[in-house]
PDB file of N, CA and C in Angstrom:
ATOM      1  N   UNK A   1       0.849  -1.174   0.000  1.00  0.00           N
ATOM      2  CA  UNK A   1       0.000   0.000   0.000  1.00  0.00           C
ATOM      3  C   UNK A   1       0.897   1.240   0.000  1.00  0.00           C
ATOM      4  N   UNK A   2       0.517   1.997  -0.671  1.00  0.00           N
ATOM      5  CA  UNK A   2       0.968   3.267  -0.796  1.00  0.00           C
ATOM      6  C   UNK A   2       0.709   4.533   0.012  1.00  0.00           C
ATOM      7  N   UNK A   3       1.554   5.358   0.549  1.00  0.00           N
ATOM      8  CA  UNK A   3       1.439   6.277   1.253  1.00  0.00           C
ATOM      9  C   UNK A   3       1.206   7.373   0.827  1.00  0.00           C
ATOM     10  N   UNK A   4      -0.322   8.023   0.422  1.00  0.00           N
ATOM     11  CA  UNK A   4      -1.376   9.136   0.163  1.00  0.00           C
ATOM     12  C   UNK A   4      -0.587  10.169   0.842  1.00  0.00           C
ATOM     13  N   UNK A   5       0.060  11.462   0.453  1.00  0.00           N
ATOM     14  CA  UNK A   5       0.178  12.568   0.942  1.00  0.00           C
ATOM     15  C   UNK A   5      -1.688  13.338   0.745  1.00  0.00           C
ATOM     16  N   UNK A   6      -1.565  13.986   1.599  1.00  0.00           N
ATOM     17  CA  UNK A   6      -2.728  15.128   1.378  1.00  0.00           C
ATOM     18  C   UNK A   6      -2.174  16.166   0.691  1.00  0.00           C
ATOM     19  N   UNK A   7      -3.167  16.763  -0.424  1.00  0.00           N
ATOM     20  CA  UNK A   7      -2.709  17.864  -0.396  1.00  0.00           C
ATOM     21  C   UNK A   7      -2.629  19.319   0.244  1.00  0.00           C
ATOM     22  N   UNK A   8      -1.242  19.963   0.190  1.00  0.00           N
ATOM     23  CA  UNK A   8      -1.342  21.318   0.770  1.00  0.00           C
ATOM     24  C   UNK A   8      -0.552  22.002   0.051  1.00  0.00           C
ATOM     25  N   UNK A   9      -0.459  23.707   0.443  1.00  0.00           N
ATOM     26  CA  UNK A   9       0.590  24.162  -0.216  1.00  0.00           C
ATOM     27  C   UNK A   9       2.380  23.564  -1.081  1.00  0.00           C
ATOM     28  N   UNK A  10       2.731  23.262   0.001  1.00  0.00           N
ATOM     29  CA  UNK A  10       3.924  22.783  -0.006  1.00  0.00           C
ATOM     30  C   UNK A  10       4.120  21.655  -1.601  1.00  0.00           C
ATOM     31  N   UNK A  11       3.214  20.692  -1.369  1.00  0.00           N
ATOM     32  CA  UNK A  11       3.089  19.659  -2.094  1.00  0.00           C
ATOM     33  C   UNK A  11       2.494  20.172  -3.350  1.00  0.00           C
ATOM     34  N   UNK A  12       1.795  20.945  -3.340  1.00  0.00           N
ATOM     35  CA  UNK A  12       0.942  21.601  -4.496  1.00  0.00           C
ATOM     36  C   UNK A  12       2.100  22.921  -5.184  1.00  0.00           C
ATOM     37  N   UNK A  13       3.087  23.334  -4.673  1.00  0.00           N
ATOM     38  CA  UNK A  13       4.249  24.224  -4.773  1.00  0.00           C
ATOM     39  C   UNK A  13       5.345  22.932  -5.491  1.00  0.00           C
ATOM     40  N   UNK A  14       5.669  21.716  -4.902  1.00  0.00           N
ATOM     41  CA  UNK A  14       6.404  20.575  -5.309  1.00  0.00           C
ATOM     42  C   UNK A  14       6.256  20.731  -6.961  1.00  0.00           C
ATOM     43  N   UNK A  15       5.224  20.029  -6.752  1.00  0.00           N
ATOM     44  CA  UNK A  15       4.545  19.559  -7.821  1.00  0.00           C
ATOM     45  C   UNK A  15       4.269  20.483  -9.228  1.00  0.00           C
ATOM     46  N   UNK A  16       4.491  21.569  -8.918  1.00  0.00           N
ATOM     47  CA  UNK A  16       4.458  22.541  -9.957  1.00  0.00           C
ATOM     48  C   UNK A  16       5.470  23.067 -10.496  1.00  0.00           C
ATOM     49  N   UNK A  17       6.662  22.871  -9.682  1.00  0.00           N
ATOM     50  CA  UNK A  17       8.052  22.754 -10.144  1.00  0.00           C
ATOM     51  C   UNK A  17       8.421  22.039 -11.006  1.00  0.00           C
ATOM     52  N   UNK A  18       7.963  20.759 -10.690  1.00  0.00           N
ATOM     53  CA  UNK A  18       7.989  19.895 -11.376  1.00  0.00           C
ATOM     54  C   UNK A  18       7.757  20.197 -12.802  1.00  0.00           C
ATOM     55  N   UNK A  19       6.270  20.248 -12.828  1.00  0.00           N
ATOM     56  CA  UNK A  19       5.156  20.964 -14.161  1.00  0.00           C
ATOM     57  C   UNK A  19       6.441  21.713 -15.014  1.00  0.00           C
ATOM     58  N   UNK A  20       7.244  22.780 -14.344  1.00  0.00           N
ATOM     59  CA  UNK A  20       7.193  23.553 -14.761  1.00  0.00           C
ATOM     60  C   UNK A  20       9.033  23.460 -15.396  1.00  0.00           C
ATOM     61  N   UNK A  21       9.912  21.864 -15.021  1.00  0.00           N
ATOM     62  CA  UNK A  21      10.554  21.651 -15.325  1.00  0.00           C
ATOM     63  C   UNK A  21      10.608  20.585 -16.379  1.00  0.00           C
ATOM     64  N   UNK A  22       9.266  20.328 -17.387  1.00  0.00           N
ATOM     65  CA  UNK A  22       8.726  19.764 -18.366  1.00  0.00           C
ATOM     66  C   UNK A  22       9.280  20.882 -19.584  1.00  0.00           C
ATOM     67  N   UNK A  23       9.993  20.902 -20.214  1.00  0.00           N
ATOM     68  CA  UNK A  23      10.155  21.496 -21.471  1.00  0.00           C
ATOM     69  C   UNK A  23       8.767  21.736 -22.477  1.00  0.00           C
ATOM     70  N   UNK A  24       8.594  20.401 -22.592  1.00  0.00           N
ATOM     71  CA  UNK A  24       7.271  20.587 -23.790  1.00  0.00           C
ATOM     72  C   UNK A  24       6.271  21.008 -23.452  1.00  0.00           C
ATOM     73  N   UNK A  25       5.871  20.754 -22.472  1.00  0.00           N
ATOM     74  CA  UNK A  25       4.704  21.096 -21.993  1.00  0.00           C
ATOM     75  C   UNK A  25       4.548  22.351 -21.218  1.00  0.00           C
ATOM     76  N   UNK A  26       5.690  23.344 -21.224  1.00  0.00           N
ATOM     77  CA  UNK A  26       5.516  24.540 -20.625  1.00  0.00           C
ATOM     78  C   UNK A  26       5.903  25.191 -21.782  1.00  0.00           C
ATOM     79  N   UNK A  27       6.191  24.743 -22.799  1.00  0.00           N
ATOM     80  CA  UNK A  27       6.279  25.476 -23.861  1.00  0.00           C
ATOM     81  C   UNK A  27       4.523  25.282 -24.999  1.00  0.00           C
ATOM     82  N   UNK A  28       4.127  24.499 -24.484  1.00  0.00           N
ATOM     83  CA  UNK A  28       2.935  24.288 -25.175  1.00  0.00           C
ATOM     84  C   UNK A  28       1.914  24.825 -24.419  1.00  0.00           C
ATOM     85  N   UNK A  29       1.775  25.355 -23.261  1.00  0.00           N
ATOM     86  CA  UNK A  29       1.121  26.367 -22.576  1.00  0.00           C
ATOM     87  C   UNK A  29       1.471  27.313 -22.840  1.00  0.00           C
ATOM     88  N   UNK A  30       2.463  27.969 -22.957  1.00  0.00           N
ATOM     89  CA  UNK A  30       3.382  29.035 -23.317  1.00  0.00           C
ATOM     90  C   UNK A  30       2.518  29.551 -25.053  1.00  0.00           C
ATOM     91  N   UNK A  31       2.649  28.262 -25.853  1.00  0.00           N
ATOM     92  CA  UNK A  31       1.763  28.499 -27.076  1.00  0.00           C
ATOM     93  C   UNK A  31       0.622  28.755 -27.304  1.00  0.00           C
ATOM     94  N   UNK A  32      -0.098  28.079 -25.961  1.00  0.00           N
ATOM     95  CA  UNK A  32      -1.539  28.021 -26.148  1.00  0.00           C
ATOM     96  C   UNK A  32      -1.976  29.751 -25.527  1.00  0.00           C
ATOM     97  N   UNK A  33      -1.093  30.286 -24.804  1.00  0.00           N
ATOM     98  CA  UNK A  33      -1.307  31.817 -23.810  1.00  0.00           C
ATOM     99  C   UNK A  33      -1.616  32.579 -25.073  1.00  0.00           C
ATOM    100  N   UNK A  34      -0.118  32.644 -25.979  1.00  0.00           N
ATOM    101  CA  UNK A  34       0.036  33.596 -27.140  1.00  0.00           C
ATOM    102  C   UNK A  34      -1.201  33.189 -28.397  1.00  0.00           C
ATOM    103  N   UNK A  35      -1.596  31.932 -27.967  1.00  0.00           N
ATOM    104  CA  UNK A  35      -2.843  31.787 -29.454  1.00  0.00           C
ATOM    105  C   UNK A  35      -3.959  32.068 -28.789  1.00  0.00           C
ATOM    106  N   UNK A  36      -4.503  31.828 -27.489  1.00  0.00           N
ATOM    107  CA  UNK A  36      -5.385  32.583 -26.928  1.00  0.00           C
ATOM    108  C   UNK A  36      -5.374  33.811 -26.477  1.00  0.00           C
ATOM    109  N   UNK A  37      -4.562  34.616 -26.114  1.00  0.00           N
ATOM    110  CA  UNK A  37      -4.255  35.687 -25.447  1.00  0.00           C
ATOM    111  C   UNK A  37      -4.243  36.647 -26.339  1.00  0.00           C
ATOM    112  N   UNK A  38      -3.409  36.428 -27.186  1.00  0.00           N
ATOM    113  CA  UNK A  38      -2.240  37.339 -28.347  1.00  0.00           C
ATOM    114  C   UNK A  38      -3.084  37.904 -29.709  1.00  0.00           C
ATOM    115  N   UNK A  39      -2.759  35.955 -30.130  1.00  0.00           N
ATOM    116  CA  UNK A  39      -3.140  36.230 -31.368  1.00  0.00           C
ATOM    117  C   UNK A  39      -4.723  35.951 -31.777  1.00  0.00           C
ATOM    118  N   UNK A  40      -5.305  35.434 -31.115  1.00  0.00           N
ATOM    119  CA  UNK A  40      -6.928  35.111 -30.904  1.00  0.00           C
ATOM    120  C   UNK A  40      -7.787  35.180 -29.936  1.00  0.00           C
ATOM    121  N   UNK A  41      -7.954  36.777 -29.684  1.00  0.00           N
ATOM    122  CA  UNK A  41      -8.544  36.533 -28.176  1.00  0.00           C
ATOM    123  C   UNK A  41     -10.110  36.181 -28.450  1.00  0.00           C
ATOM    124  N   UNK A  42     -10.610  36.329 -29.397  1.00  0.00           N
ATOM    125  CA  UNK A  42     -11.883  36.260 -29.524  1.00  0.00           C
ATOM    126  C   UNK A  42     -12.039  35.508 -29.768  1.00  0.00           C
ATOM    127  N   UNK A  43     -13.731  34.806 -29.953  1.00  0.00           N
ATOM    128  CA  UNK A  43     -14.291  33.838 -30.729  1.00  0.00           C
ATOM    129  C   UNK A  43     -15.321  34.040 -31.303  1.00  0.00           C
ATOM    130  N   UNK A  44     -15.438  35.208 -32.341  1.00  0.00           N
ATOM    131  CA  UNK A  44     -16.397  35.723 -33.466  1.00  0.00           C
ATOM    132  C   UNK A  44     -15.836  35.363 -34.990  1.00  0.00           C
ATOM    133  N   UNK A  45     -14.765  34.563 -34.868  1.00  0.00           N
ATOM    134  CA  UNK A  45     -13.796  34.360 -36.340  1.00  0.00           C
ATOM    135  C   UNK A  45     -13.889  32.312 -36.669  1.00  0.00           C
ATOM    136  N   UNK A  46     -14.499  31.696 -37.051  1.00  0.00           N
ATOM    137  CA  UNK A  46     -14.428  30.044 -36.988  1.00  0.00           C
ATOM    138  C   UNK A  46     -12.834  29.896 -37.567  1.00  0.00           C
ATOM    139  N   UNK A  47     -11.772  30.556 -38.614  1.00  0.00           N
ATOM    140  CA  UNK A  47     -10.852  30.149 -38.527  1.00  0.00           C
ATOM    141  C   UNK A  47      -9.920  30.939 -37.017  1.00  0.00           C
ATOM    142  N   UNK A  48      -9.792  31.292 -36.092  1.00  0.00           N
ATOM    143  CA  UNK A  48     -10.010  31.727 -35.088  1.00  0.00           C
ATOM    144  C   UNK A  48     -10.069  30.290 -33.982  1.00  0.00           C
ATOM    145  N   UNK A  49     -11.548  30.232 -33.687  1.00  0.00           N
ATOM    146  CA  UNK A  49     -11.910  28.920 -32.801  1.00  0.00           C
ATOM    147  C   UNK A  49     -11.183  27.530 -33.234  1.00  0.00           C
ATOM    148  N   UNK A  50     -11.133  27.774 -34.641  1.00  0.00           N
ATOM    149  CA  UNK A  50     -10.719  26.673 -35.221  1.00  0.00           C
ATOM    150  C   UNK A  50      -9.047  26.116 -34.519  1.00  0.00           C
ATOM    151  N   UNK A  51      -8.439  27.351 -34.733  1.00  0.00           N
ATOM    152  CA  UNK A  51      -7.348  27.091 -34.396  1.00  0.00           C
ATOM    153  C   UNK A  51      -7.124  26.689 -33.007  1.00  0.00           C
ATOM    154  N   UNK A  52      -7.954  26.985 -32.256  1.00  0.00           N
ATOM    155  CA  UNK A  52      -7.923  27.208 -31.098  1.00  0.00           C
ATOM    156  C   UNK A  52      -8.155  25.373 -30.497  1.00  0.00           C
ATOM    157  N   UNK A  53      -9.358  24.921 -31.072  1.00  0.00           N
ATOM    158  CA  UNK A  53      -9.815  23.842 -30.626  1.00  0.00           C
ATOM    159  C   UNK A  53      -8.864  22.480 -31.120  1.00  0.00           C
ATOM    160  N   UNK A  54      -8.060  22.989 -32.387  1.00  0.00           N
ATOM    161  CA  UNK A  54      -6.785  22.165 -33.250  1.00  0.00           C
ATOM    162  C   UNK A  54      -5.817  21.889 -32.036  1.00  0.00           C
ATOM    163  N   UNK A  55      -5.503  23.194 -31.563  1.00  0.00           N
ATOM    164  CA  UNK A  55      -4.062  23.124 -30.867  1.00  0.00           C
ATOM    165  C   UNK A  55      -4.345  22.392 -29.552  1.00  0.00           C
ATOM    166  N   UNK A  56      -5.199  22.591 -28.943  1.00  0.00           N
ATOM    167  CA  UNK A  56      -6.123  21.788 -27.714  1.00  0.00           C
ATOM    168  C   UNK A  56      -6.292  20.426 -28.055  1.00  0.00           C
ATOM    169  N   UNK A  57      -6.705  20.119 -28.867  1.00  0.00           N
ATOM    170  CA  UNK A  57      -6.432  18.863 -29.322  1.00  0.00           C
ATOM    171  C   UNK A  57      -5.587  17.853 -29.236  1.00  0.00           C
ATOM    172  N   UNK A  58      -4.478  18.496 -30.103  1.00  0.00           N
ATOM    173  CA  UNK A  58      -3.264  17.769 -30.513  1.00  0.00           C
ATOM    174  C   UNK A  58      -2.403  18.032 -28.951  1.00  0.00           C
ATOM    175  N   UNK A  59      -2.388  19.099 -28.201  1.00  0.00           N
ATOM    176  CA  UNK A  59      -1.370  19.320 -27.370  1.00  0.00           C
ATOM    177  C   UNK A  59      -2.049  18.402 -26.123  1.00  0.00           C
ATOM    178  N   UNK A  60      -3.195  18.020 -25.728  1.00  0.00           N
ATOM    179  CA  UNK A  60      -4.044  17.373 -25.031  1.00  0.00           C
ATOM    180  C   UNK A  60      -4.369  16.043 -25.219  1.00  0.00           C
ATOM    181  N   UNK A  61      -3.930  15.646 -26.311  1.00  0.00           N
ATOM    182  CA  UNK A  61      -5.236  14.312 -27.239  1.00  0.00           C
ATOM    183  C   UNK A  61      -6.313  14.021 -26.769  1.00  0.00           C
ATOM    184  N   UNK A  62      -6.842  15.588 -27.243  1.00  0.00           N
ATOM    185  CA  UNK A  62      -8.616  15.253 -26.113  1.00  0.00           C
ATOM    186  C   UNK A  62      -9.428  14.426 -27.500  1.00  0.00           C
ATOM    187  N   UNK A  63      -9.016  13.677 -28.431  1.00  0.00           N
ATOM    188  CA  UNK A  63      -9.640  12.529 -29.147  1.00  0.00           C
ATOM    189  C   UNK A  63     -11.218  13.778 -29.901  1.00  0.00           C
ATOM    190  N   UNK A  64     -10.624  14.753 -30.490  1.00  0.00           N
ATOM    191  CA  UNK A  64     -12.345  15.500 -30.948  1.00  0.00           C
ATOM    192  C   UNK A  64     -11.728  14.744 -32.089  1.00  0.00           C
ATOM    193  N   UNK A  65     -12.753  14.323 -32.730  1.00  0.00           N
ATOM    194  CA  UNK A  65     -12.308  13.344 -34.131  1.00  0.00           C
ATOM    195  C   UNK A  65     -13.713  14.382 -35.718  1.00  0.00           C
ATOM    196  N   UNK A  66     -13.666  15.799 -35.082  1.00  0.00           N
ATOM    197  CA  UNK A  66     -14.328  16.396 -36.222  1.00  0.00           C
ATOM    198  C   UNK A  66     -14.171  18.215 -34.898  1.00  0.00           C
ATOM    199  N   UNK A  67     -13.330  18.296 -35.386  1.00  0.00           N
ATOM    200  CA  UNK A  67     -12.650  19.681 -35.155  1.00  0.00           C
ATOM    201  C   UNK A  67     -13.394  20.847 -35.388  1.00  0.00           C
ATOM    202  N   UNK A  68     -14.098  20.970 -36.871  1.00  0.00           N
ATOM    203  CA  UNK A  68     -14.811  21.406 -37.884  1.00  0.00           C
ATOM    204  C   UNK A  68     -15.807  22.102 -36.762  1.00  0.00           C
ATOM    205  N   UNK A  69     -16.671  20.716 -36.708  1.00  0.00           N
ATOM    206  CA  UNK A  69     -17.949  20.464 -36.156  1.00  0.00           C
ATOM    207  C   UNK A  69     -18.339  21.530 -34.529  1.00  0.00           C
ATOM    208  N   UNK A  70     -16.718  21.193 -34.120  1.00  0.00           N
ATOM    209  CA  UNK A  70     -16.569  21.593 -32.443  1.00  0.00           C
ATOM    210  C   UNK A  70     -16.870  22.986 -32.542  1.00  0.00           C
ATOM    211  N   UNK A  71     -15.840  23.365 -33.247  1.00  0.00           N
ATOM    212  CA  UNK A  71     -15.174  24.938 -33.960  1.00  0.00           C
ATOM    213  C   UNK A  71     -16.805  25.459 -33.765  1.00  0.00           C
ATOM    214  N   UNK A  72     -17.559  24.652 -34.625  1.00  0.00           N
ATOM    215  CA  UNK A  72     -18.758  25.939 -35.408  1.00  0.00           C
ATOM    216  C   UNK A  72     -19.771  26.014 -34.432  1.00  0.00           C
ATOM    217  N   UNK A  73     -19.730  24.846 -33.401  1.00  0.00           N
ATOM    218  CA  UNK A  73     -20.704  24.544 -32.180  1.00  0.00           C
ATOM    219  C   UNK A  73     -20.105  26.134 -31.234  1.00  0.00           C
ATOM    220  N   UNK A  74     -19.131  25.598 -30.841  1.00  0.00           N
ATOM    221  CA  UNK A  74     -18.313  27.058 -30.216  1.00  0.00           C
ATOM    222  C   UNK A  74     -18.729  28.516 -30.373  1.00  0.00           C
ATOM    223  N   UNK A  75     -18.922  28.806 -31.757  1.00  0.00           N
ATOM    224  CA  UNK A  75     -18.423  30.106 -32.314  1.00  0.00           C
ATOM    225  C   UNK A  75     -20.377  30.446 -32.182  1.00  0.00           C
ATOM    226  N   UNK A  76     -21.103  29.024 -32.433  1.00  0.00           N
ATOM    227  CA  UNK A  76     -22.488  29.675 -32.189  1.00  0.00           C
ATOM    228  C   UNK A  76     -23.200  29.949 -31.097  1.00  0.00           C
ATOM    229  N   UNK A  77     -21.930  29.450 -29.960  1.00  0.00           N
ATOM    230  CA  UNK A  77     -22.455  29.531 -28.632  1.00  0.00           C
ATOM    231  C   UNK A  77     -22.457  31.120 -28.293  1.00  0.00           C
ATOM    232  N   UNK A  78     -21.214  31.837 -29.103  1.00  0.00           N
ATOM    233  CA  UNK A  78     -21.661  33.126 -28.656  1.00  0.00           C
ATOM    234  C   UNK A  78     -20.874  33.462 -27.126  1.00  0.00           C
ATOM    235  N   UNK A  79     -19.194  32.617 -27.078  1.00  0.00           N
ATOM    236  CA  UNK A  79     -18.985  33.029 -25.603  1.00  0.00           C
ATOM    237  C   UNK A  79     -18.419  33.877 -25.301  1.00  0.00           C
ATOM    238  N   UNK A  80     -17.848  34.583 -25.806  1.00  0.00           N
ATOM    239  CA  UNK A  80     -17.089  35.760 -25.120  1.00  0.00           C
ATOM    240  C   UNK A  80     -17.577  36.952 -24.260  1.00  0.00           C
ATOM    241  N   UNK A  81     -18.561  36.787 -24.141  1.00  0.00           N
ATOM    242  CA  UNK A  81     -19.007  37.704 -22.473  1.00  0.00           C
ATOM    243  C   UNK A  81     -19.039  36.627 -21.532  1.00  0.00           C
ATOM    244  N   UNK A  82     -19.588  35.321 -21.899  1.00  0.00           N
ATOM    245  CA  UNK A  82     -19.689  34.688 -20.798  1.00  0.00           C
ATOM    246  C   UNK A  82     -18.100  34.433 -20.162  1.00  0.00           C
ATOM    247  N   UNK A  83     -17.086  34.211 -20.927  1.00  0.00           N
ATOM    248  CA  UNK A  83     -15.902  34.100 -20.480  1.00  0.00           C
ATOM    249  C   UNK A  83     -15.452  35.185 -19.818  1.00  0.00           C
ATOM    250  N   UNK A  84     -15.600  36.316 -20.383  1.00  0.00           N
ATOM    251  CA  UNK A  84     -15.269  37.479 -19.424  1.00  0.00           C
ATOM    252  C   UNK A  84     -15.928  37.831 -18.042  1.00  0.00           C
ATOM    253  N   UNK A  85     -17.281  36.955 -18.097  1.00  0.00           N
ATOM    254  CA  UNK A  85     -17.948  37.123 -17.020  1.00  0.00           C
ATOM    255  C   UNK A  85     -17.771  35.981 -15.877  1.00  0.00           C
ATOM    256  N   UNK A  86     -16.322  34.843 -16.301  1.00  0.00           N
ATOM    257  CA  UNK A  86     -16.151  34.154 -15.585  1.00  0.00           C
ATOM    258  C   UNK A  86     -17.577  32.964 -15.709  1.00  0.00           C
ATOM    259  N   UNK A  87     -18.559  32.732 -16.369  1.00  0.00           N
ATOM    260  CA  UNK A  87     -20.048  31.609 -16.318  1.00  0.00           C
ATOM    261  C   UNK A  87     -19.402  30.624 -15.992  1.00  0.00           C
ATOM    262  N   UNK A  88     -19.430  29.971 -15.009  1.00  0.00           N
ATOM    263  CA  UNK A  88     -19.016  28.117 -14.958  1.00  0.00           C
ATOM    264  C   UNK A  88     -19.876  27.857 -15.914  1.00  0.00           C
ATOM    265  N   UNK A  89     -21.438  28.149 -15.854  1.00  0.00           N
ATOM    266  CA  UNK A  89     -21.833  27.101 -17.111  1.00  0.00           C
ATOM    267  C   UNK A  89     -21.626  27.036 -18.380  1.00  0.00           C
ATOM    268  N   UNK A  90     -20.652  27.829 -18.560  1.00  0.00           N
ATOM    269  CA  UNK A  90     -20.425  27.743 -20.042  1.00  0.00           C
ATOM    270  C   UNK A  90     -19.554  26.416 -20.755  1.00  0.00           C
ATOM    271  N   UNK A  91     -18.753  25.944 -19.332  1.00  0.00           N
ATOM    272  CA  UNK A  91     -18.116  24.916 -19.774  1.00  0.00           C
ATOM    273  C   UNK A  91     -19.167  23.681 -20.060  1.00  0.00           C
ATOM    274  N   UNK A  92     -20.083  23.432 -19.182  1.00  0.00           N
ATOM    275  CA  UNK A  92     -21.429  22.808 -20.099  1.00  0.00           C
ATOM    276  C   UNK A  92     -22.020  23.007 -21.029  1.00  0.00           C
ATOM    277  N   UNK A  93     -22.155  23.860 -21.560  1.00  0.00           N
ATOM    278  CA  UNK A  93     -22.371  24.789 -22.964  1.00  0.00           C
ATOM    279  C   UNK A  93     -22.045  24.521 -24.111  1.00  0.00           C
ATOM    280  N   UNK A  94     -20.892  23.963 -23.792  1.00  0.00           N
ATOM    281  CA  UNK A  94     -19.909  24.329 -25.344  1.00  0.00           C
ATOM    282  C   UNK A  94     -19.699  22.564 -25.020  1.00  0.00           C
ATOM    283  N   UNK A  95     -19.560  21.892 -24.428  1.00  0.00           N
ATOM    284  CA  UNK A  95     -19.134  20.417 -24.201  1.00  0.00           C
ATOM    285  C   UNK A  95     -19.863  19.707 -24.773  1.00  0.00           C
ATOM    286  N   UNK A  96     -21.416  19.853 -24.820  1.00  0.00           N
ATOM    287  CA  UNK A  96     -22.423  19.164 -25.670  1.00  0.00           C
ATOM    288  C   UNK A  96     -22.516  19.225 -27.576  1.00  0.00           C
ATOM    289  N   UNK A  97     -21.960  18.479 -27.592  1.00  0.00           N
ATOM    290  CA  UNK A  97     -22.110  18.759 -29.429  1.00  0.00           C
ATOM    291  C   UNK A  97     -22.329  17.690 -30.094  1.00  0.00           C
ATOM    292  N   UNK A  98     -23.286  17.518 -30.732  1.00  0.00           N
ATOM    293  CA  UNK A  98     -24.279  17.023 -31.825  1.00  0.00           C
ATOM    294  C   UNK A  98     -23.686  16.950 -33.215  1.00  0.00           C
ATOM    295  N   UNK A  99     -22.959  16.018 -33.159  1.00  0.00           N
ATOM    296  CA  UNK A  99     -22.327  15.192 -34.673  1.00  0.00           C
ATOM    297  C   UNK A  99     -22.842  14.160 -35.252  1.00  0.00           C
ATOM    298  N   UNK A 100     -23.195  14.343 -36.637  1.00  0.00           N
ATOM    299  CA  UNK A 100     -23.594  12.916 -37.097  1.00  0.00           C
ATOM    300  C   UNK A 100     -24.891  12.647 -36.150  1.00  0.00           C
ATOM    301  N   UNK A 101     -26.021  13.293 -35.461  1.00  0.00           N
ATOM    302  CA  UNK A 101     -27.267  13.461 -35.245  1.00  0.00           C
ATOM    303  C   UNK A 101     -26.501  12.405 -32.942  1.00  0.00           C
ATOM    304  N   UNK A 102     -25.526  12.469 -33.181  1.00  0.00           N
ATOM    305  CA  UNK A 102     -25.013  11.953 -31.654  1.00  0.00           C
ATOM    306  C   UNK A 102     -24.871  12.948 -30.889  1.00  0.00           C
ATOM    307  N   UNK A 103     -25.071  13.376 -29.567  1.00  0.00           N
ATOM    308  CA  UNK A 103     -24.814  14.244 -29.041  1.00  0.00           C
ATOM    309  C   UNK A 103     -23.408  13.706 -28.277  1.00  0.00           C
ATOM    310  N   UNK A 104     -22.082  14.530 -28.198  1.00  0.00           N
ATOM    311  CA  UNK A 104     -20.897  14.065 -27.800  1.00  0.00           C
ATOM    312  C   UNK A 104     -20.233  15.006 -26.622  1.00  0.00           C
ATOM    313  N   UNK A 105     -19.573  14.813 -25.920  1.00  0.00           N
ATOM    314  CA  UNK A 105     -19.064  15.289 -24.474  1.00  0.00           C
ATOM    315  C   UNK A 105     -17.879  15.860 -24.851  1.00  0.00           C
ATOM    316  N   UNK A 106     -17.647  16.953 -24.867  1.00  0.00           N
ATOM    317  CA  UNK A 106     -16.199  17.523 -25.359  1.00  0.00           C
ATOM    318  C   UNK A 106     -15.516  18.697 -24.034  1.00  0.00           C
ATOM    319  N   UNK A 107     -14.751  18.443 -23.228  1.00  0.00           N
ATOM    320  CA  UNK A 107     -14.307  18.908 -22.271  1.00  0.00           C
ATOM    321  C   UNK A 107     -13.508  20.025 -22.597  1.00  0.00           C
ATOM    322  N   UNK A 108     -13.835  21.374 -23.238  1.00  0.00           N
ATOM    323  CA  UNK A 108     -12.495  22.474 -23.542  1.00  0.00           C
ATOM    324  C   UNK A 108     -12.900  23.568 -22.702  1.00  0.00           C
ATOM    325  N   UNK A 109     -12.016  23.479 -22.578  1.00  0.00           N
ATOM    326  CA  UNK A 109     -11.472  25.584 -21.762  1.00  0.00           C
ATOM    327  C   UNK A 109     -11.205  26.281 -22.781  1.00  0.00           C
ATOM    328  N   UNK A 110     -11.881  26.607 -23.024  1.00  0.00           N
ATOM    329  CA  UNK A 110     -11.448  28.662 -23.508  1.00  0.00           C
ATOM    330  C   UNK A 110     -10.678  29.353 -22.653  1.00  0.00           C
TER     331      UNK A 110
END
């Protein structure tokens, strides 16, 4: 049996060092800041979202197997006040998408 730390500061401070001594992956946050932040802050543009939901993808392998589809679900949700307004429900919002007449679970952060 294994010995469960709890978490607290300390361990949660560890552990992010860690994170943060990952090359790729602090450089692929690093990418994702400047494509959300920088160069796409909005989501009124589908090549825009598009890019957005691509790079999330591939840097994640969150498995969206129609990108397209996600993109245009996104862009009709209409979020950019709700993001500025902080909505938790928006992450329910945008997660539900209807491909091929299936409704599918798609977990993204904006």
């Amino acid at each position: 049996m294994t010995n469960v730390v709890s978490p607290n500061s300390s361990v949660i401070s560890e552990y992010l060092d860690k994170w943060d001594q990952l090359e790729n992956y602090k450089l692929q946050e690093n990418s994702l800041g400047l494509l959300f932040n920088e160069l796409c802050p909005e989501n009124k543009n589908i090549e825009h979202v598009l890019l957005k939901v691509s790079a999330l993808n591939d840097f994640y392998s969150t498995n969206i197997f129609d990108t397209y589809t996600v993109s245009k679900h996104i862009l009709n949700c209409k979020i950019d006040q709700s993001l500025k307004d902080g909505c938790k429900k928006l992450v329910n919002k945008i997660a539900l998408v209807t491909i091929k007449g299936k409704t599918k679970i798609f977990l993204i952060c904006f």
